[in-house]
N, C-alpha and C. Protein backbone atom coordinates (compact mmCIF):
# COMPACT_ATOMS: atom_id res chain seq x y z
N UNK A 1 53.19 71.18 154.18
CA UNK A 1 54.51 70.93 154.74
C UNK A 1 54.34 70.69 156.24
N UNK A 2 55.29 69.74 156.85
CA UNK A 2 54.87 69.34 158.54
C UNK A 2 55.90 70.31 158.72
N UNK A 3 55.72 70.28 160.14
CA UNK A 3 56.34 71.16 160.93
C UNK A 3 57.48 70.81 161.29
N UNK A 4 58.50 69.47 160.90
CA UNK A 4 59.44 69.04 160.74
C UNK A 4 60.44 69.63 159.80
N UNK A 5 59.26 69.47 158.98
CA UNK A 5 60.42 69.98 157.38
C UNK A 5 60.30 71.76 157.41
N UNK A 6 59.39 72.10 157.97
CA UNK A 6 59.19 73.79 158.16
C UNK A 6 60.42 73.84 158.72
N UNK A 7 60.99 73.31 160.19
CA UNK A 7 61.89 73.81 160.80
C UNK A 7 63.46 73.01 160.39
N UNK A 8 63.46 72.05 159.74
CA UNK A 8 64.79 71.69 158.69
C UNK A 8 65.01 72.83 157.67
N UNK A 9 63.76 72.85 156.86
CA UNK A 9 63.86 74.31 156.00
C UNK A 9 64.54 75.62 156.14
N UNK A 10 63.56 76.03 157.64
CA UNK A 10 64.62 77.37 158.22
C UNK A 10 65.70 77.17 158.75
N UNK A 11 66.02 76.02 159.16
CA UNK A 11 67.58 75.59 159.54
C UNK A 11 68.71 75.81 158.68
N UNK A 12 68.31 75.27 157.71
CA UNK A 12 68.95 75.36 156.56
C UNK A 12 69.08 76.90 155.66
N UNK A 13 68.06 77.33 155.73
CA UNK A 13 68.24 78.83 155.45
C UNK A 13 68.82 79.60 156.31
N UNK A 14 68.93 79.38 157.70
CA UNK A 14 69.53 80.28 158.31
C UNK A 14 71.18 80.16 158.16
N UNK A 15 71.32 79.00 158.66
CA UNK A 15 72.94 78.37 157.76
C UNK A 15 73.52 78.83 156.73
N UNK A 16 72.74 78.84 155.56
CA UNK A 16 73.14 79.23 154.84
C UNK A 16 73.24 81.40 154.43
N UNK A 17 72.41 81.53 155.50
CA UNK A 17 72.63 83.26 155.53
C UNK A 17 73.76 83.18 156.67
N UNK A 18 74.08 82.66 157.83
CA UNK A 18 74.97 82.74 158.47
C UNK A 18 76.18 82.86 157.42
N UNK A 19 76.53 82.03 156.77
CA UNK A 19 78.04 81.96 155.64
C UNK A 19 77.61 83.06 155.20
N UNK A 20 76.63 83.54 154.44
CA UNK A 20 76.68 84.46 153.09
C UNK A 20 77.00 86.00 154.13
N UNK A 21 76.67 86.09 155.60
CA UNK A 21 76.85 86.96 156.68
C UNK A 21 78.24 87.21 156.71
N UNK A 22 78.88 85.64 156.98
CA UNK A 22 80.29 85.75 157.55
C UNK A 22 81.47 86.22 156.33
N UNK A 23 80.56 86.02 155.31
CA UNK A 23 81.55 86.43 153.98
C UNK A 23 81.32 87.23 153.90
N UNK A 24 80.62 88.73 153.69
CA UNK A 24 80.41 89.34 153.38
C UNK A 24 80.82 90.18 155.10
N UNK A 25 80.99 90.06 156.19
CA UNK A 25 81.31 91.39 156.94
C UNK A 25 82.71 90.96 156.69
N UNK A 26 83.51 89.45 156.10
CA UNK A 26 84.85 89.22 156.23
C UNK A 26 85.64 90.07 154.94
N UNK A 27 84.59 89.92 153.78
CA UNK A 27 85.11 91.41 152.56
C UNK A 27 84.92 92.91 153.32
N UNK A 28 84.06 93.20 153.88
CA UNK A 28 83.81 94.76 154.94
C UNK A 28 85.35 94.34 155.32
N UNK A 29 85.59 93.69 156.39
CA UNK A 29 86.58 94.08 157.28
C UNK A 29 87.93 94.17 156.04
N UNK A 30 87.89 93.37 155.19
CA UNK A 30 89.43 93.50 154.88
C UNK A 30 89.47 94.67 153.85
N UNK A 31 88.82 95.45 153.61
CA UNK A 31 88.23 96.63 152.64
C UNK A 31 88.27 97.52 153.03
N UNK A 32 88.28 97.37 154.58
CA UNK A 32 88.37 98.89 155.99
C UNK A 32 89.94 99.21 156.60
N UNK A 33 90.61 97.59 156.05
CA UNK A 33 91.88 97.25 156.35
C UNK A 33 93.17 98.13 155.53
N UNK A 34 92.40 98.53 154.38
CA UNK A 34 93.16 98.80 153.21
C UNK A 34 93.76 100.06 153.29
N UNK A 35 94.53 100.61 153.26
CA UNK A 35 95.23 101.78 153.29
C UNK A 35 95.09 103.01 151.88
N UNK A 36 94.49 104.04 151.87
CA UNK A 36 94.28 104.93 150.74
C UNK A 36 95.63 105.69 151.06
N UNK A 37 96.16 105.15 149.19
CA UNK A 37 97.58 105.68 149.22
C UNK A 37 97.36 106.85 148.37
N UNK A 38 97.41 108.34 149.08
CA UNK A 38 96.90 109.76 148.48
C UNK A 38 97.81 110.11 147.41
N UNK A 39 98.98 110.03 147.10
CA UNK A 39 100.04 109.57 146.62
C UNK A 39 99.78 109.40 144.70
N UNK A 40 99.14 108.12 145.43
CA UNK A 40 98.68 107.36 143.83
C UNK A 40 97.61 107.95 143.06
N UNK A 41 96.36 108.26 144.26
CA UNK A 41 95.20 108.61 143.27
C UNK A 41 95.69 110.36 143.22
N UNK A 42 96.40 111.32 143.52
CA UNK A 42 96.99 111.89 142.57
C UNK A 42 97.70 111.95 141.50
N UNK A 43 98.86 111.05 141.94
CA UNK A 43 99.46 110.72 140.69
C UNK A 43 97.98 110.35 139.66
N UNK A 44 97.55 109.39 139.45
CA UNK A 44 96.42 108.83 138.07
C UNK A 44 95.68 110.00 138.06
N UNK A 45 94.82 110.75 138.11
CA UNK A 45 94.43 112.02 138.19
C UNK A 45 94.60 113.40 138.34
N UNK A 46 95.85 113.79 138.00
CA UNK A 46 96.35 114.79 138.76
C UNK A 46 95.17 116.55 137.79
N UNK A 47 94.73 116.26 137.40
CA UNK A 47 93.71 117.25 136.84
C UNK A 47 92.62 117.22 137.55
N UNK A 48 92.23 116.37 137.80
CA UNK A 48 91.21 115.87 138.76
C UNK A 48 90.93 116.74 140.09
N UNK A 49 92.43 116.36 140.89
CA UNK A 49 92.35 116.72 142.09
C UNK A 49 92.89 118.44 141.70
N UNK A 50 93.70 119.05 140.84
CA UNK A 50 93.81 120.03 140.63
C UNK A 50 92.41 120.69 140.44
N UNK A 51 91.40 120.14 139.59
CA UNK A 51 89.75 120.95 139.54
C UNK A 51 89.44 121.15 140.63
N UNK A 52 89.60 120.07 141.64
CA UNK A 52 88.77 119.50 143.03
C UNK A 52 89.33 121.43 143.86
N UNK A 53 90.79 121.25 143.98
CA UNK A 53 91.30 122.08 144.77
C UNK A 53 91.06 123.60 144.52
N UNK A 54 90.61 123.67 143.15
CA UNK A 54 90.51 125.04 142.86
C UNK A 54 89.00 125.37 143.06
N UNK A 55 87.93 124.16 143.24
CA UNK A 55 86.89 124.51 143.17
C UNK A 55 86.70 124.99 144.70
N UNK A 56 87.00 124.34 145.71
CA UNK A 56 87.05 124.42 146.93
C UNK A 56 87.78 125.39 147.41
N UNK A 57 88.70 125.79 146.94
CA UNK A 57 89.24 127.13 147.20
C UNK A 57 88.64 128.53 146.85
N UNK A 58 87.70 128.24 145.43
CA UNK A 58 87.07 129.90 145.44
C UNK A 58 86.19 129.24 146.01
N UNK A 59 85.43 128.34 146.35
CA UNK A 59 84.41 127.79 147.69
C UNK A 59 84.37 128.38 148.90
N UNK A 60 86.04 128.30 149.75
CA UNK A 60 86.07 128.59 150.41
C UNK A 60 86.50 130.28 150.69
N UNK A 61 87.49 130.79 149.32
CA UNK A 61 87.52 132.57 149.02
C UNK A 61 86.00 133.18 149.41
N UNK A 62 85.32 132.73 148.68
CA UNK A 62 83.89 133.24 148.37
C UNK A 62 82.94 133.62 149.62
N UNK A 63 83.75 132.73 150.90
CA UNK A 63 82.44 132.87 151.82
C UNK A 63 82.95 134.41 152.24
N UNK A 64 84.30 134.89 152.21
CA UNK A 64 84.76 135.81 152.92
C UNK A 64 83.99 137.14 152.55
């Protein structure tokens, strides 16, 4: 390979990681954007977070 097409090659690869970069911190950002509605994932679980709370509570009884 000349040293032409070596550096078209990485041109082109870098280009193409630049996009796959810009898409991927542009899903990060709008994913960081999102609001956790505490609300809901009680409501769908509410046993769940009831185990959670009781475990953490003799968790936290226990150190006394």
């Amino acid at each position: 390979m000349t040293a032409s097409r070596e550096v078209t090659a990485i041109q082109a690869r870098l280009s193409r990681d630049k996009l796959r970069f810009r898409t991927a911190l542009q899903s990060f950002s709008r994913a960081t954007r999102t609001t956790i509605d505490v609300r809901r994932l009680v409501r769908d679980r509410p046993l769940a977070w009831l185990a959670g709370a009781l475990v953490l509570g003799l968790g936290l009884g226990a150190r006394r």
